[in-house]
C-alpha atoms as a PDB file:
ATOM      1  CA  UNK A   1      54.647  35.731   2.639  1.00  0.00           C
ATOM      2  CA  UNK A   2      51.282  35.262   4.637  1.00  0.00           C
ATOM      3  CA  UNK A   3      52.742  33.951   7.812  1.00  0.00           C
ATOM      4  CA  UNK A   4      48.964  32.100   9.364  1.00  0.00           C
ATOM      5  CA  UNK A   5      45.871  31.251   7.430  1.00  0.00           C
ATOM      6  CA  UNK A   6      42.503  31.676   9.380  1.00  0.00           C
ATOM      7  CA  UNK A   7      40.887  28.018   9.720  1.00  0.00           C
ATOM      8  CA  UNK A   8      37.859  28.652   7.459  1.00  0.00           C
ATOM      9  CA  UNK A   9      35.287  26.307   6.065  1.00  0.00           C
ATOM     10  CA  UNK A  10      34.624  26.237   2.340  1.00  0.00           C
ATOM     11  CA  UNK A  11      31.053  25.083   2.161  1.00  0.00           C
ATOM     12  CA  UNK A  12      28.043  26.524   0.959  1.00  0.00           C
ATOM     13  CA  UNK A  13      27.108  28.656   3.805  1.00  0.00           C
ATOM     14  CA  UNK A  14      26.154  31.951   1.889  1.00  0.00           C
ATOM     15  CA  UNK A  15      22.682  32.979   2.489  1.00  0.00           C
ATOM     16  CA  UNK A  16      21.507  29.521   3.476  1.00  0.00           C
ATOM     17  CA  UNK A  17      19.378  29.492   6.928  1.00  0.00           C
ATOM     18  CA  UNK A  18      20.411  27.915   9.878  1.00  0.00           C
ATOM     19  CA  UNK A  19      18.138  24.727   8.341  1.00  0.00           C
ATOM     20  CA  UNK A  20      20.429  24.573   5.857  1.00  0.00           C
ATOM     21  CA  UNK A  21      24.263  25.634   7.071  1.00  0.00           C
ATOM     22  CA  UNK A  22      26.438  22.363   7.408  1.00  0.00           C
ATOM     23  CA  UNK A  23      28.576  21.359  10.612  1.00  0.00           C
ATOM     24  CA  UNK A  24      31.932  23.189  10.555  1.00  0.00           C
ATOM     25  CA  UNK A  25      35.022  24.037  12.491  1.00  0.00           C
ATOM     26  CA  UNK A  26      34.892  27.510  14.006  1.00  0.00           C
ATOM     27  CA  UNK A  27      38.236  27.697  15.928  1.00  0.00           C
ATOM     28  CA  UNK A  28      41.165  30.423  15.486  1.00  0.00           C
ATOM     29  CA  UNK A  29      44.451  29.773  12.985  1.00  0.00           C
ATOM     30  CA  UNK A  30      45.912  26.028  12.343  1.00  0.00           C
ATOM     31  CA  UNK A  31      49.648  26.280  12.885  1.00  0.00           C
ATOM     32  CA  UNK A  32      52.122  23.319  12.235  1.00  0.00           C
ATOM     33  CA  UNK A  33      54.137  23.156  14.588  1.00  0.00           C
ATOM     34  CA  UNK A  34      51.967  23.395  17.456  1.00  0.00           C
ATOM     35  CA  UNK A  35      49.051  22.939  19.339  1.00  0.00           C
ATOM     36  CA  UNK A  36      45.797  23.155  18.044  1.00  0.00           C
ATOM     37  CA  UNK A  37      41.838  23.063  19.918  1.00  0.00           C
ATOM     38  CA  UNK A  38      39.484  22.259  17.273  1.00  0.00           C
ATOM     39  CA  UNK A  39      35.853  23.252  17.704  1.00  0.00           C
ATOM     40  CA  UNK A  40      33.574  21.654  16.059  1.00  0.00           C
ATOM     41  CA  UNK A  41      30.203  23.195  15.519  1.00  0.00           C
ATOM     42  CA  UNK A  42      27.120  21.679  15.013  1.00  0.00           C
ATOM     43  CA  UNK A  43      23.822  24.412  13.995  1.00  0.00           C
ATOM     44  CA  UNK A  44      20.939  22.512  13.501  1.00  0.00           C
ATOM     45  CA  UNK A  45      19.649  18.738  13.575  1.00  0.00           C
ATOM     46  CA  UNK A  46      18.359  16.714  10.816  1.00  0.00           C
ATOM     47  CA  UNK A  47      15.483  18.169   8.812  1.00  0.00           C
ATOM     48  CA  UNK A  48      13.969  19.227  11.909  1.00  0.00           C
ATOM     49  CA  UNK A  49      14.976  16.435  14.147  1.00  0.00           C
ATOM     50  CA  UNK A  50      17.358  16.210  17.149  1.00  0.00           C
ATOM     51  CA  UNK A  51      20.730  15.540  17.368  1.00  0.00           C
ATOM     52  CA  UNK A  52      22.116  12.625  19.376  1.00  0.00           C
ATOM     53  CA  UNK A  53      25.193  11.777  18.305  1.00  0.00           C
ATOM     54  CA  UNK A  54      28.559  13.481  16.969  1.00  0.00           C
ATOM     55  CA  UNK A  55      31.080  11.044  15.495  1.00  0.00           C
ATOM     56  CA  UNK A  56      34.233  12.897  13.729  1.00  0.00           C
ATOM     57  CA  UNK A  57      37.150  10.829  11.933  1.00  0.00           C
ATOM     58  CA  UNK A  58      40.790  12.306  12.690  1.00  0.00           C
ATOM     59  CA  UNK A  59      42.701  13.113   9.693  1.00  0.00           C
ATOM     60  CA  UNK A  60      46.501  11.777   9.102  1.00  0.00           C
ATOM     61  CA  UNK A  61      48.695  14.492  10.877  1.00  0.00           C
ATOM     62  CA  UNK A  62      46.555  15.443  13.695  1.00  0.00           C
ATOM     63  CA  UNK A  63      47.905  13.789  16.304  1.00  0.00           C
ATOM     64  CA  UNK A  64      47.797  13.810  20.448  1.00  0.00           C
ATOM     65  CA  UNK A  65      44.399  14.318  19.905  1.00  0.00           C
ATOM     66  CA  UNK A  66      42.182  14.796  23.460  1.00  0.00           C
ATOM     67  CA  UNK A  67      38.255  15.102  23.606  1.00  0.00           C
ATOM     68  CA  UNK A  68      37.217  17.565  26.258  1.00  0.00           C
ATOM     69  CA  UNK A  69      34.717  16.424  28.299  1.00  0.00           C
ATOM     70  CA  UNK A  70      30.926  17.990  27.803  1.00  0.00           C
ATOM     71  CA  UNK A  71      28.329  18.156  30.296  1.00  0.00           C
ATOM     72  CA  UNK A  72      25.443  15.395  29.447  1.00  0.00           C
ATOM     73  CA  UNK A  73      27.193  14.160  26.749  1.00  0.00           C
ATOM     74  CA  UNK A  74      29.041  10.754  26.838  1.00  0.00           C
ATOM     75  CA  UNK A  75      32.237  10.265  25.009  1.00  0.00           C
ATOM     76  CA  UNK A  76      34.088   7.401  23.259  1.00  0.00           C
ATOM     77  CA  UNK A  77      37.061   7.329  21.130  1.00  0.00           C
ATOM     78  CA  UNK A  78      39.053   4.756  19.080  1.00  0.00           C
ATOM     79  CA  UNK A  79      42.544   4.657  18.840  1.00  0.00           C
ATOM     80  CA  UNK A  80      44.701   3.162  16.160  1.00  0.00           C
ATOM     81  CA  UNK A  81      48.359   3.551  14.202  1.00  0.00           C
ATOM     82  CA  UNK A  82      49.209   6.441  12.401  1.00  0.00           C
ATOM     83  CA  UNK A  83      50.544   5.975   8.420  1.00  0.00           C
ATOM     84  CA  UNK A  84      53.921   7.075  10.094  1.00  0.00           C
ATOM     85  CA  UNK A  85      55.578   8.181  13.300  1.00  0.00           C
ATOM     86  CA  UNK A  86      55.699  11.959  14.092  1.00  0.00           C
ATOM     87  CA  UNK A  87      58.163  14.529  15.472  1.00  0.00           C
ATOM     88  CA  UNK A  88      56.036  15.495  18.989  1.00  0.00           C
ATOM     89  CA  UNK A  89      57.185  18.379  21.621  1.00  0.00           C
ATOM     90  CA  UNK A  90      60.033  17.751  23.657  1.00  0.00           C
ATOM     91  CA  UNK A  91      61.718  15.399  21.234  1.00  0.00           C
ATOM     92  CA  UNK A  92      59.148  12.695  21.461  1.00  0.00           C
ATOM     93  CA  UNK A  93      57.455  10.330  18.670  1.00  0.00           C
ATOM     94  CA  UNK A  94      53.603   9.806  18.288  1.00  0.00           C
ATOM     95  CA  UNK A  95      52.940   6.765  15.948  1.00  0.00           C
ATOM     96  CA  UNK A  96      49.554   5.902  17.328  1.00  0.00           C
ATOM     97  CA  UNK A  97      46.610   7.694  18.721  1.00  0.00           C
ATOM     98  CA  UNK A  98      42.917   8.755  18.747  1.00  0.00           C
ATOM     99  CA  UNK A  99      41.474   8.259  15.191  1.00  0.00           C
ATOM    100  CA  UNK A 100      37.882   8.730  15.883  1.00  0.00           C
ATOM    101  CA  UNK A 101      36.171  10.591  18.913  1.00  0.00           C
ATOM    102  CA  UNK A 102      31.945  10.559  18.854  1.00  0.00           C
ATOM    103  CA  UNK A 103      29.899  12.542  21.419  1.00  0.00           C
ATOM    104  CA  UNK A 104      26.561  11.144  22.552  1.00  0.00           C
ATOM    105  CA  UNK A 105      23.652  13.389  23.775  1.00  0.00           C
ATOM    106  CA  UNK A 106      21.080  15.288  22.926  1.00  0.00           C
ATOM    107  CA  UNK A 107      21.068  18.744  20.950  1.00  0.00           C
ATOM    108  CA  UNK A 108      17.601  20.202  19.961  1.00  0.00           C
ATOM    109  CA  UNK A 109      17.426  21.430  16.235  1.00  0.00           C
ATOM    110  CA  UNK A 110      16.307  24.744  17.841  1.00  0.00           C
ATOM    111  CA  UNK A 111      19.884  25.200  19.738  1.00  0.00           C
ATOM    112  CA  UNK A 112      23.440  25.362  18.366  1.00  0.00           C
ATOM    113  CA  UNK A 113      26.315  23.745  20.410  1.00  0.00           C
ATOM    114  CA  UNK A 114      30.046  23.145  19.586  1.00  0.00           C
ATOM    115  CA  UNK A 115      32.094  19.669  20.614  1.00  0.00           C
ATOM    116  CA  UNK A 116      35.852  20.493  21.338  1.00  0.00           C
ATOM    117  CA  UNK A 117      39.085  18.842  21.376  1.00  0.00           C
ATOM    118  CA  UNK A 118      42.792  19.702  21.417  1.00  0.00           C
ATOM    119  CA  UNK A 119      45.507  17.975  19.266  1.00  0.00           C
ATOM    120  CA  UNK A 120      49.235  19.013  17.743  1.00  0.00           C
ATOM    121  CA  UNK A 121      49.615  19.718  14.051  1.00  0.00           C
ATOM    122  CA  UNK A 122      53.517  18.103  13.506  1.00  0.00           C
ATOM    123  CA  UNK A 123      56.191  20.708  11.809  1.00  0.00           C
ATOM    124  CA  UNK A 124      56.087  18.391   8.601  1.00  0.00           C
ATOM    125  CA  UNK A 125      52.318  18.879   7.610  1.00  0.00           C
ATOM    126  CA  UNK A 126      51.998  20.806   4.503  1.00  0.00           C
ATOM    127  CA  UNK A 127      50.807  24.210   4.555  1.00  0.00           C
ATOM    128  CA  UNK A 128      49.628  23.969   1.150  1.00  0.00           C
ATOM    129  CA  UNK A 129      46.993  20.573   1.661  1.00  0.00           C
ATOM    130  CA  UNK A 130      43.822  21.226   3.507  1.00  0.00           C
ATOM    131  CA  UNK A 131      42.680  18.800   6.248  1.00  0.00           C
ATOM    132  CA  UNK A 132      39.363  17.057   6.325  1.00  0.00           C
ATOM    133  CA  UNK A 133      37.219  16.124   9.201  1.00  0.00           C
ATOM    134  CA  UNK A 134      34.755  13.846   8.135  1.00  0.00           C
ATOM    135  CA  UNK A 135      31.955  14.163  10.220  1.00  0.00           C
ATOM    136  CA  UNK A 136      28.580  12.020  11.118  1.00  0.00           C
ATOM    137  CA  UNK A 137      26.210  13.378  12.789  1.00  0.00           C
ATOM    138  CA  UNK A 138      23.081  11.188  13.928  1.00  0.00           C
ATOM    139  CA  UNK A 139      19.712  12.166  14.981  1.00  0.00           C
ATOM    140  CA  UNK A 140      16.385  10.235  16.619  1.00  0.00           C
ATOM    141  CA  UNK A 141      15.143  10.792  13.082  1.00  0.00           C
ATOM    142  CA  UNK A 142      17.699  10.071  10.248  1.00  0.00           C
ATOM    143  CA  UNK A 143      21.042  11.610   9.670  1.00  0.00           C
ATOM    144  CA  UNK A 144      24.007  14.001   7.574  1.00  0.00           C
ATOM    145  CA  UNK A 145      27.171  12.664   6.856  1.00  0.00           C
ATOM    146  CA  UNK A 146      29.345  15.465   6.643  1.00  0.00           C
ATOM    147  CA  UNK A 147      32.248  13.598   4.672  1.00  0.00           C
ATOM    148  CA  UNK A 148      32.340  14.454   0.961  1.00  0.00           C
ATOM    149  CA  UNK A 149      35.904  15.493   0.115  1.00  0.00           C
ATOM    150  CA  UNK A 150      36.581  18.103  -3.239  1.00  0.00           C
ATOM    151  CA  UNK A 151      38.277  16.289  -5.862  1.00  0.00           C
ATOM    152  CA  UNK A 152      41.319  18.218  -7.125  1.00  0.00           C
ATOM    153  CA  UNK A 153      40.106  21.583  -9.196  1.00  0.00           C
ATOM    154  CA  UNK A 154      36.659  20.670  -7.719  1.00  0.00           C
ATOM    155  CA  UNK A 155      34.805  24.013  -6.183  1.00  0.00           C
ATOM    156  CA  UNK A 156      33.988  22.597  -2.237  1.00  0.00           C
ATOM    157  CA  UNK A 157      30.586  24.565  -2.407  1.00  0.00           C
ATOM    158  CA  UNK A 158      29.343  22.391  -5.006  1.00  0.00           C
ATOM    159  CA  UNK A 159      29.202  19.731  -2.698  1.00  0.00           C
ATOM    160  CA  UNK A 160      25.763  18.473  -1.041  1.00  0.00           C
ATOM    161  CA  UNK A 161      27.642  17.043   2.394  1.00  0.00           C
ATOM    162  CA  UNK A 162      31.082  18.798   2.269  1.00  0.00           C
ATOM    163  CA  UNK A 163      33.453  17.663   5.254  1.00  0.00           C
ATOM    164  CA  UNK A 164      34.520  20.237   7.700  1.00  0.00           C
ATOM    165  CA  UNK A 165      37.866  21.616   5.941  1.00  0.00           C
ATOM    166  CA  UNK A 166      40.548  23.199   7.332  1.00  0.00           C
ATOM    167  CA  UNK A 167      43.491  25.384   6.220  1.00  0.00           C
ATOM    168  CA  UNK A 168      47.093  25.131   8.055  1.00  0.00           C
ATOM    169  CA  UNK A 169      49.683  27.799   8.467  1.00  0.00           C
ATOM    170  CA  UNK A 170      53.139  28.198   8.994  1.00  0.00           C
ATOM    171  CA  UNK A 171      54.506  29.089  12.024  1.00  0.00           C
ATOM    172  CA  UNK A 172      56.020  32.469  12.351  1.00  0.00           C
ATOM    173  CA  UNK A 173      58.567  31.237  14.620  1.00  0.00           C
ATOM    174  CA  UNK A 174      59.376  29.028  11.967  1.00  0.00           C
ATOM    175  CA  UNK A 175      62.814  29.858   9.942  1.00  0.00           C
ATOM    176  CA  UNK A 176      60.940  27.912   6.698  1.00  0.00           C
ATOM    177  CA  UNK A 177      58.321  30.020   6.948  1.00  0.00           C
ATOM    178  CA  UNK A 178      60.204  33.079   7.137  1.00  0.00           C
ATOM    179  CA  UNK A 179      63.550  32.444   5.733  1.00  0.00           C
ATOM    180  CA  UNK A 180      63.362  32.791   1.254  1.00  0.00           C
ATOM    181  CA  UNK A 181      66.778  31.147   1.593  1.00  0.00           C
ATOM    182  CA  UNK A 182      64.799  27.396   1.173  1.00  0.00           C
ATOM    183  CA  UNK A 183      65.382  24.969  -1.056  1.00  0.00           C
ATOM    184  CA  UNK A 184      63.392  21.989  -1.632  1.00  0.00           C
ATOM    185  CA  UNK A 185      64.426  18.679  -3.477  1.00  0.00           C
ATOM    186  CA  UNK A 186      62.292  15.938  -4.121  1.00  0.00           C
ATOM    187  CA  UNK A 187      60.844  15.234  -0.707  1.00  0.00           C
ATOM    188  CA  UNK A 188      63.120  17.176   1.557  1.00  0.00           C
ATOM    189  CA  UNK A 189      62.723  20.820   2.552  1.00  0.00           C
ATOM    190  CA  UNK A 190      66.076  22.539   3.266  1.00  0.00           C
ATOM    191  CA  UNK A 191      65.828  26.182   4.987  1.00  0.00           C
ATOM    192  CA  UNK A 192      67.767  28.418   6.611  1.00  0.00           C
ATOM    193  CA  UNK A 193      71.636  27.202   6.030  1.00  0.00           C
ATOM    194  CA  UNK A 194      74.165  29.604   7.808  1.00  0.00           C
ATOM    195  CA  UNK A 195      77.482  30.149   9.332  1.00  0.00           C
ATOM    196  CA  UNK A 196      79.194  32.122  11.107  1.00  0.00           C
ATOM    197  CA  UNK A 197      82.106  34.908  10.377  1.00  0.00           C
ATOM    198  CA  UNK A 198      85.578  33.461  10.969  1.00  0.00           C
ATOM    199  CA  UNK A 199      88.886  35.210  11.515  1.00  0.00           C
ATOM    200  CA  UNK A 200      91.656  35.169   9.777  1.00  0.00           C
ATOM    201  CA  UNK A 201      93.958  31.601   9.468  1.00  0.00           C
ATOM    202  CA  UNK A 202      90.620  29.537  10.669  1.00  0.00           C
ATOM    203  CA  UNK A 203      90.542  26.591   8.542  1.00  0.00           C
ATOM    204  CA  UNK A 204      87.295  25.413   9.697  1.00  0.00           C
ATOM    205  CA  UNK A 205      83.503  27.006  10.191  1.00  0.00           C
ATOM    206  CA  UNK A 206      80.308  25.460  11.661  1.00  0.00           C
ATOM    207  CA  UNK A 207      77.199  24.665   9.314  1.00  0.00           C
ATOM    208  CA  UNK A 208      73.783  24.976  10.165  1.00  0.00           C
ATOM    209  CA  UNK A 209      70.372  24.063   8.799  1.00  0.00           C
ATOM    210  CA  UNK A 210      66.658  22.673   9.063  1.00  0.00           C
ATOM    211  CA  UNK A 211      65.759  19.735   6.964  1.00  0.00           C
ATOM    212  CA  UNK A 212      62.430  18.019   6.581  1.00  0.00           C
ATOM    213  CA  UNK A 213      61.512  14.844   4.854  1.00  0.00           C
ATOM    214  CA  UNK A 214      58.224  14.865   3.663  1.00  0.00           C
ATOM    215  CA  UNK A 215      58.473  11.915   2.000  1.00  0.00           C
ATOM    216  CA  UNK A 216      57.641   7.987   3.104  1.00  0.00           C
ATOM    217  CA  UNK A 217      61.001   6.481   2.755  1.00  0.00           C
ATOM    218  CA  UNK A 218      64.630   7.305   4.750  1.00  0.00           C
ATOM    219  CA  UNK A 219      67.172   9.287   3.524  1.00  0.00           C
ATOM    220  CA  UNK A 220      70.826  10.694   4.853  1.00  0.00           C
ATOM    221  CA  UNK A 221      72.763  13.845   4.691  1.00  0.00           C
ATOM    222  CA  UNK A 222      76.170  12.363   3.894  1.00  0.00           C
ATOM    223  CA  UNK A 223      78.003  15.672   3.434  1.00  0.00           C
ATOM    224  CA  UNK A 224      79.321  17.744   0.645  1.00  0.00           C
ATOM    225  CA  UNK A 225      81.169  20.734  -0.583  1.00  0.00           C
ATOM    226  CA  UNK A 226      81.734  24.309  -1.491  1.00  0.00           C
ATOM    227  CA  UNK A 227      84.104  26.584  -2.797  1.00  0.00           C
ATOM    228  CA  UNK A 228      86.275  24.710  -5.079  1.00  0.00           C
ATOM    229  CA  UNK A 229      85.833  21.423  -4.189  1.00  0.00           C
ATOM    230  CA  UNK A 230      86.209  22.355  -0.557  1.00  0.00           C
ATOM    231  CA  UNK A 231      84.546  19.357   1.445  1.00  0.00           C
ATOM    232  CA  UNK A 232      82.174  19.497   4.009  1.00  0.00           C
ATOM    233  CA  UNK A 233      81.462  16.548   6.922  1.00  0.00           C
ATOM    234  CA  UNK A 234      78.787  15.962   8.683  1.00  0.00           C
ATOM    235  CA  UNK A 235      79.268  15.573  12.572  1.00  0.00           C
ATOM    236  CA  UNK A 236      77.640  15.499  16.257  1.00  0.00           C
ATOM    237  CA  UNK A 237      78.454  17.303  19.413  1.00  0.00           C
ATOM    238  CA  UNK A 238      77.417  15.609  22.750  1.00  0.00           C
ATOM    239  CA  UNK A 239      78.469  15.573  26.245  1.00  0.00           C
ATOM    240  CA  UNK A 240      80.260  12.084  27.935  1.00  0.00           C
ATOM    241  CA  UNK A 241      80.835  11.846  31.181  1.00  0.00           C
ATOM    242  CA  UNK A 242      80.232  15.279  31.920  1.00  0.00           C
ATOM    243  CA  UNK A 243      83.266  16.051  28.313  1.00  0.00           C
ATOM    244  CA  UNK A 244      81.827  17.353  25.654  1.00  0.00           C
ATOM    245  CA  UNK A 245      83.198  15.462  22.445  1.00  0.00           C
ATOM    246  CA  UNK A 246      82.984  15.974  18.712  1.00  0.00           C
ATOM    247  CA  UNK A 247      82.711  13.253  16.011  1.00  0.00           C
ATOM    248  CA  UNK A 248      82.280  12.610  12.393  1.00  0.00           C
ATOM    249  CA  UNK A 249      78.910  10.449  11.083  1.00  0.00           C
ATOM    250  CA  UNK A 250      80.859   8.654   8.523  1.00  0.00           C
ATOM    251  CA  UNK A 251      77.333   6.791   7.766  1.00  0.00           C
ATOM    252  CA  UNK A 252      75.261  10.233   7.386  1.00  0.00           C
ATOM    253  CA  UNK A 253      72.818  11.440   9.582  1.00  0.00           C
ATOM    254  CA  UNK A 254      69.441  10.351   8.637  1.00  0.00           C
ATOM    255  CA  UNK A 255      66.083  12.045   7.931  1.00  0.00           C
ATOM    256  CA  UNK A 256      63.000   9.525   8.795  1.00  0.00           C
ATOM    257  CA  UNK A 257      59.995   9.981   6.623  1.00  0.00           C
ATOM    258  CA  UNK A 258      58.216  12.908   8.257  1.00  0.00           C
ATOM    259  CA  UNK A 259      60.718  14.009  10.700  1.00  0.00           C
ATOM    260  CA  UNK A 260      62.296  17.508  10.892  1.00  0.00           C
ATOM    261  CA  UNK A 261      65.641  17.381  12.069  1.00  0.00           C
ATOM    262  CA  UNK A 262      67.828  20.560  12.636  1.00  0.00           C
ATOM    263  CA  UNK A 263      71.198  21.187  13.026  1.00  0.00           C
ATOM    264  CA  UNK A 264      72.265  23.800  15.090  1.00  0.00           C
ATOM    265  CA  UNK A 265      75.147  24.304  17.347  1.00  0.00           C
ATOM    266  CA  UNK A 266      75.703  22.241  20.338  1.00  0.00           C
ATOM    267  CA  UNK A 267      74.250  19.322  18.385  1.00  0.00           C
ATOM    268  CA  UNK A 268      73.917  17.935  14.581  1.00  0.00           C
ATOM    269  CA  UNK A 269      75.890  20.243  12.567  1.00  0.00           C
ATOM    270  CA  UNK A 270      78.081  20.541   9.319  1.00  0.00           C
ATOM    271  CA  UNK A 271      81.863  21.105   9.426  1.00  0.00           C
ATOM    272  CA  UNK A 272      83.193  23.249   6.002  1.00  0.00           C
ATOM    273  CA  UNK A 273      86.947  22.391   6.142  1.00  0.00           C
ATOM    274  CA  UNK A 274      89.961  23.760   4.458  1.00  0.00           C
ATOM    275  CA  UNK A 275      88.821  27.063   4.147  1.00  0.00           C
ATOM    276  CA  UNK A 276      90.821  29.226   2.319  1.00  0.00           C
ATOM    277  CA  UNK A 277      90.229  32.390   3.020  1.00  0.00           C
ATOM    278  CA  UNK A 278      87.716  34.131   5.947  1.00  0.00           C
ATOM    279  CA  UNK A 279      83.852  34.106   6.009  1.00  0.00           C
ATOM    280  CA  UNK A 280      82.616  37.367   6.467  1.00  0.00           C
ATOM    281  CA  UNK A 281      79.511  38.687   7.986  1.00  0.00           C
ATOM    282  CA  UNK A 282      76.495  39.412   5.492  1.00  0.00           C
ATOM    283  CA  UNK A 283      78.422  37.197   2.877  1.00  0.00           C
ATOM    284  CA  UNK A 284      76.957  33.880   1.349  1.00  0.00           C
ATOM    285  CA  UNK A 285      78.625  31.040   0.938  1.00  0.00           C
ATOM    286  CA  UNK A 286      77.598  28.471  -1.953  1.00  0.00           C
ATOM    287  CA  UNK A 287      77.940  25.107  -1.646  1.00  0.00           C
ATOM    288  CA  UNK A 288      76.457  22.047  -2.811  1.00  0.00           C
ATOM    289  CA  UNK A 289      74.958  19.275   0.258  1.00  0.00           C
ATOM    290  CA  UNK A 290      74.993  15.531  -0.828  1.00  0.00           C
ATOM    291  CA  UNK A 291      72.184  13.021   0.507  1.00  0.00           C
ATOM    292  CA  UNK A 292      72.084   9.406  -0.257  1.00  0.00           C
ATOM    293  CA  UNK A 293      68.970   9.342  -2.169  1.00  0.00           C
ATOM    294  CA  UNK A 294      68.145  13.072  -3.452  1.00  0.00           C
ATOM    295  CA  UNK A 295      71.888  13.418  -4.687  1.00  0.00           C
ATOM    296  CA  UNK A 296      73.266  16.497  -5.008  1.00  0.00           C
ATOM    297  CA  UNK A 297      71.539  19.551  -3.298  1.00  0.00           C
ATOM    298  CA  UNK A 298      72.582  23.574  -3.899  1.00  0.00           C
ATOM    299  CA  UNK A 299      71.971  25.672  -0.933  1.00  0.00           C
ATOM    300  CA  UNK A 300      73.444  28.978   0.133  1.00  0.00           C
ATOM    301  CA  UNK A 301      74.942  29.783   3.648  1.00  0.00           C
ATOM    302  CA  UNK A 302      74.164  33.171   5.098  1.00  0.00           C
ATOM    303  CA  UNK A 303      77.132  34.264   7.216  1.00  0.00           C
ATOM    304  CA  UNK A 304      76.313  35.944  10.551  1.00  0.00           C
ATOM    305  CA  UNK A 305      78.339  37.384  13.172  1.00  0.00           C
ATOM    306  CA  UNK A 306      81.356  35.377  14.977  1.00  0.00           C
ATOM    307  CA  UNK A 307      79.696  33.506  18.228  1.00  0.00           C
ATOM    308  CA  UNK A 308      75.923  33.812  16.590  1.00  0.00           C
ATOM    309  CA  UNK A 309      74.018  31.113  17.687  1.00  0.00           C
ATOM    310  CA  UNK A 310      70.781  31.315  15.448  1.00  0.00           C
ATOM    311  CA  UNK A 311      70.349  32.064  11.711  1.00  0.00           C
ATOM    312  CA  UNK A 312      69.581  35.643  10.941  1.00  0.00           C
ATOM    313  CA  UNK A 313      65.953  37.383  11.667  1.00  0.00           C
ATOM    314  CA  UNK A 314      65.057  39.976   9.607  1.00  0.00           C
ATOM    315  CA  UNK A 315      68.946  40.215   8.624  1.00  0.00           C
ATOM    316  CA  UNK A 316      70.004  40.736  12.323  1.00  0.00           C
ATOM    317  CA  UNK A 317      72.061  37.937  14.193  1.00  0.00           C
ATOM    318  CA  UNK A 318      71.650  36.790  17.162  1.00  0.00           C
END
């Protein structure tokens, strides 16, 4: 699997002269996931005339978006609500930000230049649906409005005024990107379920697993089972009082629309009870998860060594 995409535009470039070639973004690979400076770059005026003004409209899923400032060249930016709220770093939410930034100056048609900002591309974006720019760009005589979107199937270079397009990638720190052992269901995106070896007599073993909802509504990881009929609870580990406690969610753990949640050790995690004999290292383990609105959900565990505390890289434990 192709782990990054380079951020290309599709528009009719080919062996049209600088009089010709359309605003674009330049910049390096687009990773969900992570941080992103967008460079916007702007080759010629209008028909011959001078550029004064830059306006670009911020797609859905680019979020924490920040203008950097350019000498002689004012900025303003509007800020409004996002469709949804947004897993940010550190555990934080981003439902509203910059929607709209515009630059004003002046750019002879003779020069180039390039406008940049920085922004973060969430974890839930897919990798799979381009992102659009739609820019306007004004000049003391006239102006291009860079904002025509392809239609599905439709070839972007047919378009007079194509948008700046972008491609994202998956991270390649990112266990959905890398792991084959994903499932996805309706709107949720399961990857890397695993386990750890137990010895012999344990009755219980520690599940683990990334889920995220690309959908708009809710839904909950109630539990589930696996071997024969074998159940498996869904439970949180956090500290109190300086104790670290264990309990069961008896009302699920939910997955907001858009949110990656993972459960690993020390935190969110499955509990397979009853087990009746030993998980092994390098075994799988089948079992089936149960959410209140997808239903019923197969996945396989990959069993690493006792005291691992990450899923499997390349088929070595951590």
């Amino acid at each position: 699997m192709t782990n990054r995409f380079l951020l290309t535009l599709l528009t009719a470039l080919g062996t049209a002269s600088s009089a010709s070639a359309h605003v674009f973004v330049e910049s390096g690979p687009a990773t969900v996931g992570a941080s992103y400076r967008a460079v916007l770059a702007v080759p010629h005026g209008c028909s011959g005339s001078p550029t004064t003004r830059i306006t670009v409209q911020i797609p859905e899923g680019m979020i924490a978006v920040k203008p950097m400032p350019k000498p002689g060249w004012l900025i303003e930016t509007k800020t409004g609500p996002y469709a949804q709220s947004y897993d940010f770093m550190h555990g934080k939410k981003a439902s509203e930000g910059i929607r709209q930034i515009s630059w004003t100056g002046k750019l002879d048609n003779g020069f180039y230049d390039e406008f940049v900002f920085s922004a973060y591309l969430p974890a839930s974006l897919k990798t799979d649906t381009p992102l659009y720019l739609p820019t306007l760009q004004t000049c003391e005589n006239g102006s291009e409005d860079w904002a025509q979107i392809p239609a599905a199937g439709e070839n972007p270079h047919s378009l007079k005024s194509p948008a700046p397009m972008l491609h994202l990638a998956a991270s390649a720190h990112d266990p959905m990107a890398q792991m084959g052992n994903m499932v996805h269901a309706g709107d949720l995106m399961i990857s890397a379920p695993w386990t750890r070896a137990t010895p012999p007599g344990a009755k219980v073993a520690g599940g683990f697993l990334t889920i995220t909802n690309n959908g708009k509504s809710s839904d909950k990881l109630t539990g589930g089972s696996f071997g024969d009929g074998n159940r498996i609870e869904v439970h949180e580990m956090s500290i109190t009082d300086g104790v670290m406690k264990m309990r069961p969610l008896n009302d699920g753990l939910e997955i907001k629309p858009g949110a990656t949640v993972k459960l690993e050790p020390g935190g969110y995690h499955l509990m397979l009870e009853d087990l009746t004999k030993p998980f092994i290292k390098g075994e799988k383990v089948k079992a089936r998860l149960q959410f209140e609105k997808t239903g019923k959900v197969d996945v396989e565990f990959d069993v690493n060594a006792v005291g691992a505390s990450a899923p499997a890289e390349n088929g070595h434990a951590h």
